[in-house]
C-alpha atoms as a PDB file:
ATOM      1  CA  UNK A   1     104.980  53.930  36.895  1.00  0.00           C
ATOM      2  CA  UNK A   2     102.479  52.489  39.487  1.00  0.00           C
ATOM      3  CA  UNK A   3      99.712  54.549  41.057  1.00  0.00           C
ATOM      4  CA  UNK A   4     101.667  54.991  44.423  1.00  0.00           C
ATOM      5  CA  UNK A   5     104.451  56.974  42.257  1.00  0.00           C
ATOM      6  CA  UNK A   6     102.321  58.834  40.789  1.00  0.00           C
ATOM      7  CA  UNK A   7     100.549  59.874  44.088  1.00  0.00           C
ATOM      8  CA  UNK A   8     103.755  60.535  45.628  1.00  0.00           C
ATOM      9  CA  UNK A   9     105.137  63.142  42.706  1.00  0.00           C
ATOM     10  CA  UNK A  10     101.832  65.092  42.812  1.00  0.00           C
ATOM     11  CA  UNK A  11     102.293  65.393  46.364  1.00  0.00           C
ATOM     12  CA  UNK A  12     105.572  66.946  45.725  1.00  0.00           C
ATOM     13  CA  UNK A  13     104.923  69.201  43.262  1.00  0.00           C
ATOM     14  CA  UNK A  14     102.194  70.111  45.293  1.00  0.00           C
ATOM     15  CA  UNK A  15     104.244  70.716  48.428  1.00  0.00           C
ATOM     16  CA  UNK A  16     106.824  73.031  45.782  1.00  0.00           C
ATOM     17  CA  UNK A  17     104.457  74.709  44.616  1.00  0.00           C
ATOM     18  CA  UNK A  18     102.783  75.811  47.661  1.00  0.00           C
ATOM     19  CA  UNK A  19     106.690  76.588  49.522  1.00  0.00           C
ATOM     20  CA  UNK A  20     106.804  79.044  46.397  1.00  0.00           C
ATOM     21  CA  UNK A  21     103.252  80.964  47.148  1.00  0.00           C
ATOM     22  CA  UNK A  22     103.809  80.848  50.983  1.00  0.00           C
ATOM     23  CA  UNK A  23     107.267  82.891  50.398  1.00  0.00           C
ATOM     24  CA  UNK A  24     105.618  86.376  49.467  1.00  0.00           C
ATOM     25  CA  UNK A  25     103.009  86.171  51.982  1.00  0.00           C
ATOM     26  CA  UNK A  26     105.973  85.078  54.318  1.00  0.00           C
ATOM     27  CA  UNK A  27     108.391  87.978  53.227  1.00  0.00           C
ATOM     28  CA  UNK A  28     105.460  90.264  53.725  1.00  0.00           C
ATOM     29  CA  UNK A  29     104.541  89.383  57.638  1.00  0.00           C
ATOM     30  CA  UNK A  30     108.592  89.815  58.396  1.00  0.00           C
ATOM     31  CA  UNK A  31     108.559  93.520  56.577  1.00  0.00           C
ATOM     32  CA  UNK A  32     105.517  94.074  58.528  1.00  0.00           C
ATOM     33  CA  UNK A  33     107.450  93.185  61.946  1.00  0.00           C
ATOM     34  CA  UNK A  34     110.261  94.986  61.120  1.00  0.00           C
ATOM     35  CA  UNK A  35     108.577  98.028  60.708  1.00  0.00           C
ATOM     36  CA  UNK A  36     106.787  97.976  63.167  1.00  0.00           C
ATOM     37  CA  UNK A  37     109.412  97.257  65.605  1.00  0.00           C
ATOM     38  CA  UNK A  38     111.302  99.619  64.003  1.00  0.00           C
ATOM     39  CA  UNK A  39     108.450 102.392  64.848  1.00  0.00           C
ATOM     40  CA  UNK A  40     107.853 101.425  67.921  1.00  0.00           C
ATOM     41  CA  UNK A  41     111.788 101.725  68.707  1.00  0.00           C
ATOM     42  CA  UNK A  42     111.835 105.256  67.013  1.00  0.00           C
ATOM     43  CA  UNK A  43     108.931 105.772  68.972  1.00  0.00           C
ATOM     44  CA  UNK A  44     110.443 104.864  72.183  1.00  0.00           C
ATOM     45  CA  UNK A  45     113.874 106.799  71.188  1.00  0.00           C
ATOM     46  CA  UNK A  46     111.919 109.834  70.283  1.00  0.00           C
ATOM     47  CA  UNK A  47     109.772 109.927  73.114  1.00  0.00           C
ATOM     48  CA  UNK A  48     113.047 109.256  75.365  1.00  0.00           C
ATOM     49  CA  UNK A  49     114.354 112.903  74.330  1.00  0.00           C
ATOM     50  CA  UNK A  50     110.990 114.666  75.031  1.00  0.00           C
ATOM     51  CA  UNK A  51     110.594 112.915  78.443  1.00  0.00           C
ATOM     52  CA  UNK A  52     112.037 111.386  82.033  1.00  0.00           C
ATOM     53  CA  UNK A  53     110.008 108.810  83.599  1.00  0.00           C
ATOM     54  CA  UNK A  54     110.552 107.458  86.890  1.00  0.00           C
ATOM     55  CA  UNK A  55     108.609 104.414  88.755  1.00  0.00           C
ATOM     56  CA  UNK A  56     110.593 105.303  91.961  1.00  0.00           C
ATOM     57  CA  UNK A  57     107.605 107.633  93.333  1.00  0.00           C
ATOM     58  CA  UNK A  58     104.838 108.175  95.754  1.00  0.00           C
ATOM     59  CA  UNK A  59     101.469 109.954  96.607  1.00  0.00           C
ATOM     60  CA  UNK A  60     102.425 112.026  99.740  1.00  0.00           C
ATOM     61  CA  UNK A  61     100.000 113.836 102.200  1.00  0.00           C
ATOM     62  CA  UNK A  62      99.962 115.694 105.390  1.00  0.00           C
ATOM     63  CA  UNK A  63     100.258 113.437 108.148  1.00  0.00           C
ATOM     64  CA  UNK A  64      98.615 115.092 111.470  1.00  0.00           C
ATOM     65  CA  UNK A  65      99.624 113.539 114.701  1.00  0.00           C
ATOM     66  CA  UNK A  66      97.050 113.848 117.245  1.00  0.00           C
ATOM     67  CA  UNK A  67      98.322 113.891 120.820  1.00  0.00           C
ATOM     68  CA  UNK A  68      97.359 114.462 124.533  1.00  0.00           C
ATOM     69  CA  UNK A  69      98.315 117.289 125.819  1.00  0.00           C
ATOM     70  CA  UNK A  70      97.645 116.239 129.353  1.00  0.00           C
ATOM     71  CA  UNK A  71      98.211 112.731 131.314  1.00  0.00           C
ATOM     72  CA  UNK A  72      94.492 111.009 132.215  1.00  0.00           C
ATOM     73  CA  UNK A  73      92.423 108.468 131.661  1.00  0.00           C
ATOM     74  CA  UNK A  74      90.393 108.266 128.293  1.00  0.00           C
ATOM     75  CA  UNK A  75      86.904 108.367 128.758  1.00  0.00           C
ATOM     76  CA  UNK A  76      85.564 108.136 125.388  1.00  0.00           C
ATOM     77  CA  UNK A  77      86.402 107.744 121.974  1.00  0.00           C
ATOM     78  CA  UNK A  78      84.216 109.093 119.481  1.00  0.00           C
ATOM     79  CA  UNK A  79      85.873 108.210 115.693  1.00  0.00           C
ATOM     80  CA  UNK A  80      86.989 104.851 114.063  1.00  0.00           C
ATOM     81  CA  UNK A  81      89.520 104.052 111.455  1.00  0.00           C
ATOM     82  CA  UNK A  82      89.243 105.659 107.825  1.00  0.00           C
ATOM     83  CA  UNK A  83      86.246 108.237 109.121  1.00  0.00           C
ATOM     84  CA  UNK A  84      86.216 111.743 107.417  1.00  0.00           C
ATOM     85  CA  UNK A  85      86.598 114.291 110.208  1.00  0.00           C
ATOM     86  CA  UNK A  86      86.440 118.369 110.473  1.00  0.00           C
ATOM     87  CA  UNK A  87      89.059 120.569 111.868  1.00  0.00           C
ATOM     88  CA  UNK A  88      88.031 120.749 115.945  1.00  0.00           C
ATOM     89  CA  UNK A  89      85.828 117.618 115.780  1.00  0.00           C
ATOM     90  CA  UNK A  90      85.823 116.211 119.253  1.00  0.00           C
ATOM     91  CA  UNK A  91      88.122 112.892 118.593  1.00  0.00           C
ATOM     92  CA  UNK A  92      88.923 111.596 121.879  1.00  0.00           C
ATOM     93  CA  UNK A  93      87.517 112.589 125.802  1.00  0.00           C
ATOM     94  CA  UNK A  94      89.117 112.220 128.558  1.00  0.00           C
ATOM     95  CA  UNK A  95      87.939 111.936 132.448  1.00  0.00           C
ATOM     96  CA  UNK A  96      87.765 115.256 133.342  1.00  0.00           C
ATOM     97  CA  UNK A  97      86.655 115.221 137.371  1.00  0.00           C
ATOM     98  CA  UNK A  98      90.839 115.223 138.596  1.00  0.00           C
ATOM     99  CA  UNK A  99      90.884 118.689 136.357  1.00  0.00           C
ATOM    100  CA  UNK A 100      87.440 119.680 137.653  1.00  0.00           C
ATOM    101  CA  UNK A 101      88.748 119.329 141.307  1.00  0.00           C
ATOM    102  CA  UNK A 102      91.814 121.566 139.762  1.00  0.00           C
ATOM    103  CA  UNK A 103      89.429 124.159 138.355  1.00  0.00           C
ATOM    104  CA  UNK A 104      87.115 124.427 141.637  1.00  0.00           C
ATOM    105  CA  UNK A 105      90.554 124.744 143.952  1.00  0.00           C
ATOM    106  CA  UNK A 106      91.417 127.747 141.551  1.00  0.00           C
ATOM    107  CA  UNK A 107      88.426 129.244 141.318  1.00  0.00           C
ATOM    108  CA  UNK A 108      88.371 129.362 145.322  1.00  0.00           C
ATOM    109  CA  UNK A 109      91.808 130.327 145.378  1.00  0.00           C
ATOM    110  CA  UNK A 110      90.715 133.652 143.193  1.00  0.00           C
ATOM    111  CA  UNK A 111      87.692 134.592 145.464  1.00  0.00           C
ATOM    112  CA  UNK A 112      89.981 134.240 148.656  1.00  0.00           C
ATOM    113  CA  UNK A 113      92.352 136.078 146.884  1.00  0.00           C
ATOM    114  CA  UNK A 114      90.239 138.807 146.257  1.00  0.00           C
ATOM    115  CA  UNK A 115      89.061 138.919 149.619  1.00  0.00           C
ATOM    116  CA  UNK A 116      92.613 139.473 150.441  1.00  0.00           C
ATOM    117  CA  UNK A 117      92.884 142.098 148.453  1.00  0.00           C
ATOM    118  CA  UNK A 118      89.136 144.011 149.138  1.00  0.00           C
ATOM    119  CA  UNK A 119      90.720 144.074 153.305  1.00  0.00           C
ATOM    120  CA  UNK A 120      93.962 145.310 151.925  1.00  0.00           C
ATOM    121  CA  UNK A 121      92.413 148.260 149.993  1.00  0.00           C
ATOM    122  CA  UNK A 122      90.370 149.194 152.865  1.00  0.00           C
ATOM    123  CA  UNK A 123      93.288 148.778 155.479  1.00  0.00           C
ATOM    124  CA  UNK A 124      95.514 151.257 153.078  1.00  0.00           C
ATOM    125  CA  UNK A 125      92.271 153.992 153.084  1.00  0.00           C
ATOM    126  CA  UNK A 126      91.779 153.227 156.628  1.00  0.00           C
ATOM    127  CA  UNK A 127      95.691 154.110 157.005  1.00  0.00           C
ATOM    128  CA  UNK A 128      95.841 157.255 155.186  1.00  0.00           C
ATOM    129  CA  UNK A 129      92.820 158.466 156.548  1.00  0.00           C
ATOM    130  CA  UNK A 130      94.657 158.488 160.110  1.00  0.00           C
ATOM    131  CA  UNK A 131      97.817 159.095 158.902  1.00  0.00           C
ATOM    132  CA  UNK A 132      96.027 162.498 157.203  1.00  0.00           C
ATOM    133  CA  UNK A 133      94.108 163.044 160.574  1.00  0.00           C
ATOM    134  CA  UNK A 134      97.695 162.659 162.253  1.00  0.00           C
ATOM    135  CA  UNK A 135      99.618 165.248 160.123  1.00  0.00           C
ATOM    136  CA  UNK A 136      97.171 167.696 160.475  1.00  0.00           C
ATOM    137  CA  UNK A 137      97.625 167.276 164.125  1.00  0.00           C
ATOM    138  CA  UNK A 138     101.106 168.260 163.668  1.00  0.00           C
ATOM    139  CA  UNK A 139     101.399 170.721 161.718  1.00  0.00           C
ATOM    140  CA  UNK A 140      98.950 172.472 164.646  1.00  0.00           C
ATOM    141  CA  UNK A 141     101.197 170.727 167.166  1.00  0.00           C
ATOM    142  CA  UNK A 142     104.543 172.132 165.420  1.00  0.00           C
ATOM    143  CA  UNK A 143     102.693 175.942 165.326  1.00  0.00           C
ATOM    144  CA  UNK A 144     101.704 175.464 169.346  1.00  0.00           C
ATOM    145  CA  UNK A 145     105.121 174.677 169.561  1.00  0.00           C
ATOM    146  CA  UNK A 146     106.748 177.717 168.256  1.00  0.00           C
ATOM    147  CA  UNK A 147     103.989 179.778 170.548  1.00  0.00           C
ATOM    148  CA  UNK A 148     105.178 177.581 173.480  1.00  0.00           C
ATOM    149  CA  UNK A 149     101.539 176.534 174.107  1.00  0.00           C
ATOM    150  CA  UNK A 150     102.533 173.032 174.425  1.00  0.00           C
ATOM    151  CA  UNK A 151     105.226 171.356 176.089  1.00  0.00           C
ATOM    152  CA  UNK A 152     108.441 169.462 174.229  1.00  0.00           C
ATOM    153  CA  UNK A 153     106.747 166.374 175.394  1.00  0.00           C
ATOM    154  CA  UNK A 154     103.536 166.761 173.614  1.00  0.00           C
ATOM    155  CA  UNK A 155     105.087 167.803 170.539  1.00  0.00           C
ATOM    156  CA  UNK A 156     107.173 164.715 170.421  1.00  0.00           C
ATOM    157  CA  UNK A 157     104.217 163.103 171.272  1.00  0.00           C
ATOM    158  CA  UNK A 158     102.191 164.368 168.435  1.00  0.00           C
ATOM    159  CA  UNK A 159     105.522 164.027 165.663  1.00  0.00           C
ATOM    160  CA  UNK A 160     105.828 160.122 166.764  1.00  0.00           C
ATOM    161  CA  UNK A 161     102.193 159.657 165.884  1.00  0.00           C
ATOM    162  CA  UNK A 162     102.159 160.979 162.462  1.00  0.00           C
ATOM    163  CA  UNK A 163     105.609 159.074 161.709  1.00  0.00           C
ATOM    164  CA  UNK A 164     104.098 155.874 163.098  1.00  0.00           C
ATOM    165  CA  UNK A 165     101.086 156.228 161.024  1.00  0.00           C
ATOM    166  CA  UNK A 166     103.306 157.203 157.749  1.00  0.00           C
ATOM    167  CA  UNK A 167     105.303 154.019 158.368  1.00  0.00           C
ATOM    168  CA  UNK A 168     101.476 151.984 158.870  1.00  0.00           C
ATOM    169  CA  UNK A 169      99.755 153.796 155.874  1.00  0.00           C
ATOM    170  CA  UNK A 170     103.006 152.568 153.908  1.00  0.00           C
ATOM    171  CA  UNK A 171     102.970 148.867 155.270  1.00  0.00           C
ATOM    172  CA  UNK A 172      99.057 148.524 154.044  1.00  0.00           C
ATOM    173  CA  UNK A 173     100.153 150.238 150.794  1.00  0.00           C
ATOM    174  CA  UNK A 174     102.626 146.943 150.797  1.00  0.00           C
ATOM    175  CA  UNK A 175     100.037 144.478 152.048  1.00  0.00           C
ATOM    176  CA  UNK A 176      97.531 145.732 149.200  1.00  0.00           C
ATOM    177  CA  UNK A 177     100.042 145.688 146.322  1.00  0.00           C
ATOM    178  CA  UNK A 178     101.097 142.138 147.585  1.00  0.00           C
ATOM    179  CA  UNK A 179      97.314 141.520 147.756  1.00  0.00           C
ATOM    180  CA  UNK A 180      97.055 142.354 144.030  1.00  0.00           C
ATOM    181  CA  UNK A 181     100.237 140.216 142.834  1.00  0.00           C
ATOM    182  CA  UNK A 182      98.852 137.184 144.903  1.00  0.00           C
ATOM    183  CA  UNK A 183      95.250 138.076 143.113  1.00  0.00           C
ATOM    184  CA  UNK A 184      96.794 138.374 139.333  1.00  0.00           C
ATOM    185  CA  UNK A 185      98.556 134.778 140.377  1.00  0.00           C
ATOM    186  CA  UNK A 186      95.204 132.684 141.534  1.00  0.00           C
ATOM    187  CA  UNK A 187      93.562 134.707 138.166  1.00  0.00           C
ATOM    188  CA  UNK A 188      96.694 132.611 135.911  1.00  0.00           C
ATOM    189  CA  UNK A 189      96.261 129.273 138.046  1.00  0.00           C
ATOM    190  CA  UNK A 190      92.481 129.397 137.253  1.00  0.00           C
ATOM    191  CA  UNK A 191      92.787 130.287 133.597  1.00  0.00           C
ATOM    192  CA  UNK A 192      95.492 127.455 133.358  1.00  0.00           C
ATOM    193  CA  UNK A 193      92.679 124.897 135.400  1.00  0.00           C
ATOM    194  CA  UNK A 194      90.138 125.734 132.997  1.00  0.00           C
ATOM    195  CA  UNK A 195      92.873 125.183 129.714  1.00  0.00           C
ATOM    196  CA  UNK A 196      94.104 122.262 131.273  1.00  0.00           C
ATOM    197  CA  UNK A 197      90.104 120.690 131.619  1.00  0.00           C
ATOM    198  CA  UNK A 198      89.591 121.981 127.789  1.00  0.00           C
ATOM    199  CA  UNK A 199      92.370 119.607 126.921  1.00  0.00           C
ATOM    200  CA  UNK A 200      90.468 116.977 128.151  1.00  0.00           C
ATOM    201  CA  UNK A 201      88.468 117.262 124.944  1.00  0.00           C
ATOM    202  CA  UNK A 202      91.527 116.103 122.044  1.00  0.00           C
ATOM    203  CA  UNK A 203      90.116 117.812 118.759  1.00  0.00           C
ATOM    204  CA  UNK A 204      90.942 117.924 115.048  1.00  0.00           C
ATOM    205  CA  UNK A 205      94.008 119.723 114.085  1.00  0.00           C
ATOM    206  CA  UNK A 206      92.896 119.984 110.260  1.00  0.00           C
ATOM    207  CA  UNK A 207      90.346 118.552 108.162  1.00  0.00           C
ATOM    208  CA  UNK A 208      91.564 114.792 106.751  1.00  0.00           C
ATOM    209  CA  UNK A 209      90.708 110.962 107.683  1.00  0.00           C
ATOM    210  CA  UNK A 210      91.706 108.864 110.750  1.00  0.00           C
ATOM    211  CA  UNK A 211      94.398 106.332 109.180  1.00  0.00           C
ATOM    212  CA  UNK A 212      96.005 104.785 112.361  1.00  0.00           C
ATOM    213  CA  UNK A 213      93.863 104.608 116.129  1.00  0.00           C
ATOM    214  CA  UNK A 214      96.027 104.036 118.415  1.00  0.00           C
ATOM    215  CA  UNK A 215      93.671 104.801 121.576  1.00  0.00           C
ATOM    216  CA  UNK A 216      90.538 103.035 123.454  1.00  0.00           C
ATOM    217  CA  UNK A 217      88.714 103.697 126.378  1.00  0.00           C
ATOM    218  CA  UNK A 218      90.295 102.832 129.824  1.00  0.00           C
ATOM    219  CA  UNK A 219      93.655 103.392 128.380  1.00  0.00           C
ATOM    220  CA  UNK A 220      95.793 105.459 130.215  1.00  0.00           C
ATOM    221  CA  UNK A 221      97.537 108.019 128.130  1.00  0.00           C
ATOM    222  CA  UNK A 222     100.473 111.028 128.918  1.00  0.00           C
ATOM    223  CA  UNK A 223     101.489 114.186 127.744  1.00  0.00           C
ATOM    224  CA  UNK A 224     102.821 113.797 124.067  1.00  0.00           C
ATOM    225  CA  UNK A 225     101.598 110.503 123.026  1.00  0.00           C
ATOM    226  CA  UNK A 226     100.288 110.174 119.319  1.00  0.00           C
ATOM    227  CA  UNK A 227      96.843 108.635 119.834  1.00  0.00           C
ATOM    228  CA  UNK A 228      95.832 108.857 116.353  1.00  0.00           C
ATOM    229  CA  UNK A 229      97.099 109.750 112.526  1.00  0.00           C
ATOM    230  CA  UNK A 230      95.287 111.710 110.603  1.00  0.00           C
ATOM    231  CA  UNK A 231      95.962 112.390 106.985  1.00  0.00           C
ATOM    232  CA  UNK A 232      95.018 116.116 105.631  1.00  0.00           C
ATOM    233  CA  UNK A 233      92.739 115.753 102.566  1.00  0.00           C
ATOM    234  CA  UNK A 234      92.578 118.820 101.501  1.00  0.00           C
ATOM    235  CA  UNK A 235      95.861 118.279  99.344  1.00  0.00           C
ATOM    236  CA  UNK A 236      97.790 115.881  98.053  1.00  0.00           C
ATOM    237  CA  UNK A 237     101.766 115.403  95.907  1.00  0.00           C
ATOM    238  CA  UNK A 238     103.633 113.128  94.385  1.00  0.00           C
ATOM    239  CA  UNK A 239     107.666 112.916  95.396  1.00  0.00           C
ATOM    240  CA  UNK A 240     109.206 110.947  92.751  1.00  0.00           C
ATOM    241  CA  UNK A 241     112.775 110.561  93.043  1.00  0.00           C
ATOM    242  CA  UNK A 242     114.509 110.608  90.050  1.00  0.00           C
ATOM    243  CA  UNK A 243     118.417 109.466  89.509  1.00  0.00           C
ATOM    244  CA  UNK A 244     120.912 112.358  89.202  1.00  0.00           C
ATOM    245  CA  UNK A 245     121.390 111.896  85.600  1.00  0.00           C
ATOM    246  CA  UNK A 246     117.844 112.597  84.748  1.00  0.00           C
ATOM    247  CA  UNK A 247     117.910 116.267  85.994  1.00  0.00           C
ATOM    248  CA  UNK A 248     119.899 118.191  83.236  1.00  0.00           C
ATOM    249  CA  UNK A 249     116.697 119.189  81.879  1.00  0.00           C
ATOM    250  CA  UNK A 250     114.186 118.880  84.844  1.00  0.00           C
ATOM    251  CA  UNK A 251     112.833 122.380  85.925  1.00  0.00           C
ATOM    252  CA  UNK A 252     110.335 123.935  88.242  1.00  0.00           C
ATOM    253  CA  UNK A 253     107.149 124.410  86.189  1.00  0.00           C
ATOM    254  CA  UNK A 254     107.136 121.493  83.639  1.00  0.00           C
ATOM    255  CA  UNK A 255     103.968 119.573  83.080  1.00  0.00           C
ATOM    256  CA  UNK A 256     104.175 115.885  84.523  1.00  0.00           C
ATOM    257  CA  UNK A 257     102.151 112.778  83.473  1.00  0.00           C
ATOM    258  CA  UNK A 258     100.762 110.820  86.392  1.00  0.00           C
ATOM    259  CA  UNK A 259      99.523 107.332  86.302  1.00  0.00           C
ATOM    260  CA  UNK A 260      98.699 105.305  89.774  1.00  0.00           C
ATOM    261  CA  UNK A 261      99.181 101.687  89.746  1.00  0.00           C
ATOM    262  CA  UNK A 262      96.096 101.340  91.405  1.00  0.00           C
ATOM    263  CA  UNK A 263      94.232 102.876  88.667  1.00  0.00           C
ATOM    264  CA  UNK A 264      96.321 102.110  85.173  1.00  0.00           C
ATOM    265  CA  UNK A 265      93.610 103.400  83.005  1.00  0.00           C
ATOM    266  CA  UNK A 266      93.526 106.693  84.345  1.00  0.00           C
ATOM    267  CA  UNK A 267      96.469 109.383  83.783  1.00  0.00           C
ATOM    268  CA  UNK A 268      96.602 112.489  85.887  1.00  0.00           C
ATOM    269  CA  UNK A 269      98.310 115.404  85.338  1.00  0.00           C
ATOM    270  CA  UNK A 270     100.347 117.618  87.220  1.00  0.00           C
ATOM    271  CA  UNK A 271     103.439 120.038  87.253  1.00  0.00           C
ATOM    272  CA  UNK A 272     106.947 120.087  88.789  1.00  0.00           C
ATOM    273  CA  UNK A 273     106.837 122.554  92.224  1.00  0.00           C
ATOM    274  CA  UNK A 274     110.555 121.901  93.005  1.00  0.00           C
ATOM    275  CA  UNK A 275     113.721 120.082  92.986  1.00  0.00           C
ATOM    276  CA  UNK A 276     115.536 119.151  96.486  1.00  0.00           C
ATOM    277  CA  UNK A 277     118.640 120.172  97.567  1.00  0.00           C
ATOM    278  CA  UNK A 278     119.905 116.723  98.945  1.00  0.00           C
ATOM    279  CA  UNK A 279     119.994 113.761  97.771  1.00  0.00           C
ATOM    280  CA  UNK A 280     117.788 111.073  99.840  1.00  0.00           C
ATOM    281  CA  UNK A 281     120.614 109.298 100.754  1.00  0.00           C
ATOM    282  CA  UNK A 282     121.991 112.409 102.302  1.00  0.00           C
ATOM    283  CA  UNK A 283     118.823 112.138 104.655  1.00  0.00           C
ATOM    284  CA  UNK A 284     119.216 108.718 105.608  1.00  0.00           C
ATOM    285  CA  UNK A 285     119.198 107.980 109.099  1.00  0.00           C
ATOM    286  CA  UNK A 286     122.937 106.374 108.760  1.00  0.00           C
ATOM    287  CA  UNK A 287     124.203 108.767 105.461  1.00  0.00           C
ATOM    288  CA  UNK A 288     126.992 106.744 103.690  1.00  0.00           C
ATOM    289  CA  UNK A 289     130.540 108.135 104.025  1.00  0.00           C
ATOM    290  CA  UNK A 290     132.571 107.355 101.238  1.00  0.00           C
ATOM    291  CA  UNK A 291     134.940 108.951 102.629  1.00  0.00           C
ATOM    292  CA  UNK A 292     136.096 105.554 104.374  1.00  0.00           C
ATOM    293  CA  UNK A 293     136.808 102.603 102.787  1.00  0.00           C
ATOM    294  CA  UNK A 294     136.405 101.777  99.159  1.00  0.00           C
ATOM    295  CA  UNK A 295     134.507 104.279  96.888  1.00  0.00           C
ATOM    296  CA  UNK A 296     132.301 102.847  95.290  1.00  0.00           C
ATOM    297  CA  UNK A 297     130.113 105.119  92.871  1.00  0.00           C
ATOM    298  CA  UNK A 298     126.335 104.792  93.314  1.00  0.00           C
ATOM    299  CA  UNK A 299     123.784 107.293  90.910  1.00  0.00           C
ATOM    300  CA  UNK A 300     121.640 108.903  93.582  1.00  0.00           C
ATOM    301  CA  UNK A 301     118.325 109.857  93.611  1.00  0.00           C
ATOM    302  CA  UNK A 302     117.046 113.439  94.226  1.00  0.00           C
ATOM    303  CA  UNK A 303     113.674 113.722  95.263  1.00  0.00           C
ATOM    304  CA  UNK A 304     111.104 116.009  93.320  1.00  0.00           C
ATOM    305  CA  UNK A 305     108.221 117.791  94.314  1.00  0.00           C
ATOM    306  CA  UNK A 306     105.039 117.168  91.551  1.00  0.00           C
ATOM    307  CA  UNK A 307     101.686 118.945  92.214  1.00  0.00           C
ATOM    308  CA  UNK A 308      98.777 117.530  90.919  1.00  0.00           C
ATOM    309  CA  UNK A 309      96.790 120.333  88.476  1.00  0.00           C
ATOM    310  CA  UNK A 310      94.372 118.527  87.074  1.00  0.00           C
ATOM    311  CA  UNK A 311      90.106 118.569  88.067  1.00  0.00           C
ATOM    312  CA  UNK A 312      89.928 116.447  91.102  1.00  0.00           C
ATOM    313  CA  UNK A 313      88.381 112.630  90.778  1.00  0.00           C
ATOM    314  CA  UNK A 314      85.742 111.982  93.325  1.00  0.00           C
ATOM    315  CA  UNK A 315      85.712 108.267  91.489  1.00  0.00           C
ATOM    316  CA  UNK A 316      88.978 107.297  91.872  1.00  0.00           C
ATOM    317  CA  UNK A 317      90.734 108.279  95.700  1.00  0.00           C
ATOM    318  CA  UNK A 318      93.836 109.406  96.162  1.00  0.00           C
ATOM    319  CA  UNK A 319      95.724 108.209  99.497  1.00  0.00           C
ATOM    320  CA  UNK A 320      99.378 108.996 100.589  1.00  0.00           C
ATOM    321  CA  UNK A 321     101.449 105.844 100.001  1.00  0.00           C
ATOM    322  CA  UNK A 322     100.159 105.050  96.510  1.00  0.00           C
ATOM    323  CA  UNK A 323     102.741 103.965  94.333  1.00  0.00           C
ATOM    324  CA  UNK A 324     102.856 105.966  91.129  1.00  0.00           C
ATOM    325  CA  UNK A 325     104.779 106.291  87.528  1.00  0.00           C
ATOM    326  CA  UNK A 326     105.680 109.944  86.887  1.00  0.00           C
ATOM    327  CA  UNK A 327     106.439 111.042  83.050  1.00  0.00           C
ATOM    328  CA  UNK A 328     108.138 114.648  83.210  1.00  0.00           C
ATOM    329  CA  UNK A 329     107.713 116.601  79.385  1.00  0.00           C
ATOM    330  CA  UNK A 330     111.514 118.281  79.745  1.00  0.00           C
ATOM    331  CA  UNK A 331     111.271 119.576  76.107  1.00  0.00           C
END
């Protein structure tokens, strides 16, 4: 046997012998994976029976439109984009001299008004001071009468008086009550002058942040136009909308497991506040009808209401729109 054979049969036997030892070690990593994957399935299986998890589901705030209440010009605007504001901060002016005319009119409006109504008053005393003076007079005139101390003609005389004067004293009672009316009107159209110049001013309807600015100065705006978004801070939920098969067990109450895909580390916790009573197709802006056509069945989704319990995190910020996985513990 040369050298070469003998090389080559050690190699062999060496190559056996180390297929045999490698088996073991070999059988060992499978029974390993098995397990494993085995737990891990169990896991998953178990854990599928304790919970209902849901990717479908979003942060959700109060959204604040913030409108003019009144056409004009905007003057100033005093916030930007993203800026924490208070409830009645001054957002947005707007030129206030056309509502300043306004308020000047009304105001001399009201003074003319009462005027009006000062020379009424005094024309109605005036008038029942002679028409007083005049009755008098003829209740004298009617005893002079019956005494035949004064003629038919004087009577009738005196009697037209006073009923001339009754009808005047009742005319300025007229003028002075239409005096009044006309005075209570100029006191509204100032009072609605000076609210329409306060709207000038566009303020805060709740504390939050300016998300969307839709306004700059120059720009002409009118009555009902959103000029800027504002997002309420003060609270925050999650609607996650689940598929109608995973609400047998869901119930108001139930502690929910929160994690933000813009912060995976983190898990927040919360609780179920309520379950809708339509579907979100049912609130689509063209519902389907399957009524018509071919039915085809589709598992819908019913949105649910999740607070969030859990210590706020000044480090990581919430904001409406997040995208979020929601883990609801339903036993």
């Amino acid at each position: 046997m040369t050298e070469q054979e003998k090389n080559t049969g050690a190699a062999e036997k060496t190559g056996k012998e180390g297929i045999k030892a490698s088996n073991p070690l070999r059988l060992v990593i499978m029974a390993v994976a098995v397990l494993g994957a085995l737990i891990w399935g169990g896991s998953k299986i178990w854990h599928s029976f304790l919970y209902v998890e849901t990717d479908n589901a979003q942060i959700e705030g109060d959204i604040y439109p913030v409108i003019s209440r009144i056409p004009g010009r905007v003057d100033k605007v005093l916030t930007t984009d993203n800026q924490k504001v208070a409830k009645g901060d001054t957002l947005v002016l707007l030129d206030p001299v056309d509502y300043e005319v306004r308020r000047d009119m009304a105001s001399a409006a009201l003074e003319n008004a009462r005027a009006s109504v000062a020379a009424a008053g005094e024309a109605a005393l005036a008038a029942a001071a002679t028409g007083q003076k005049l009755g008098a007079d003829l209740r004298r005139s009617e005893n002079l009468r019956r005494q035949d101390v004064i003629s038919p003609s004087e009577f009738d005389a005196v009697k037209a008086g006073a009923l001339s004067s009754s009808a005047q004293h009742a005319a300025a009672e007229s003028q002075r009550k239409a005096a009044a009316a006309q005075l209570k009107m100029r006191e509204a159209e100032l009072r609605n002058a000076e609210l329409q110049l306060s709207y000038t001013a566009i303020t805060a309807p709740a504390d939050g942040h300016v998300s969307k600015k839709n306004v700059q100065p120059g720009q002409y705006v009118a009555p009902g136009q959103q000029l800027i978004a504002l997002v309420g801070s003060r609270k925050l939920w999650v609607v996650a909308n689940f598929k109608e098969t995973q609400l047998e067990n869901l119930r108001p109450g139930q502690k929910v497991s929160i994690r933000v895909d813009a912060y995976p580390e983190k898990e927040f916790e919360g609780e179920v506040e309520s379950i809708s009573s339509g579907t979100g197709a049912r609130f689509a802006l063209l519902p389907p009808d399957n009524a018509s056509g071919n039915f085809v069945k589709v598992a819908q989704r019913v949105p649910v209401r999740i607070l969030f319990t859990g210590k706020p995190d000044n480090e990581r910020k919430l904001a409406a729109g997040m995208n979020v996985v929601v883990e609801v513990r339903v036993k």
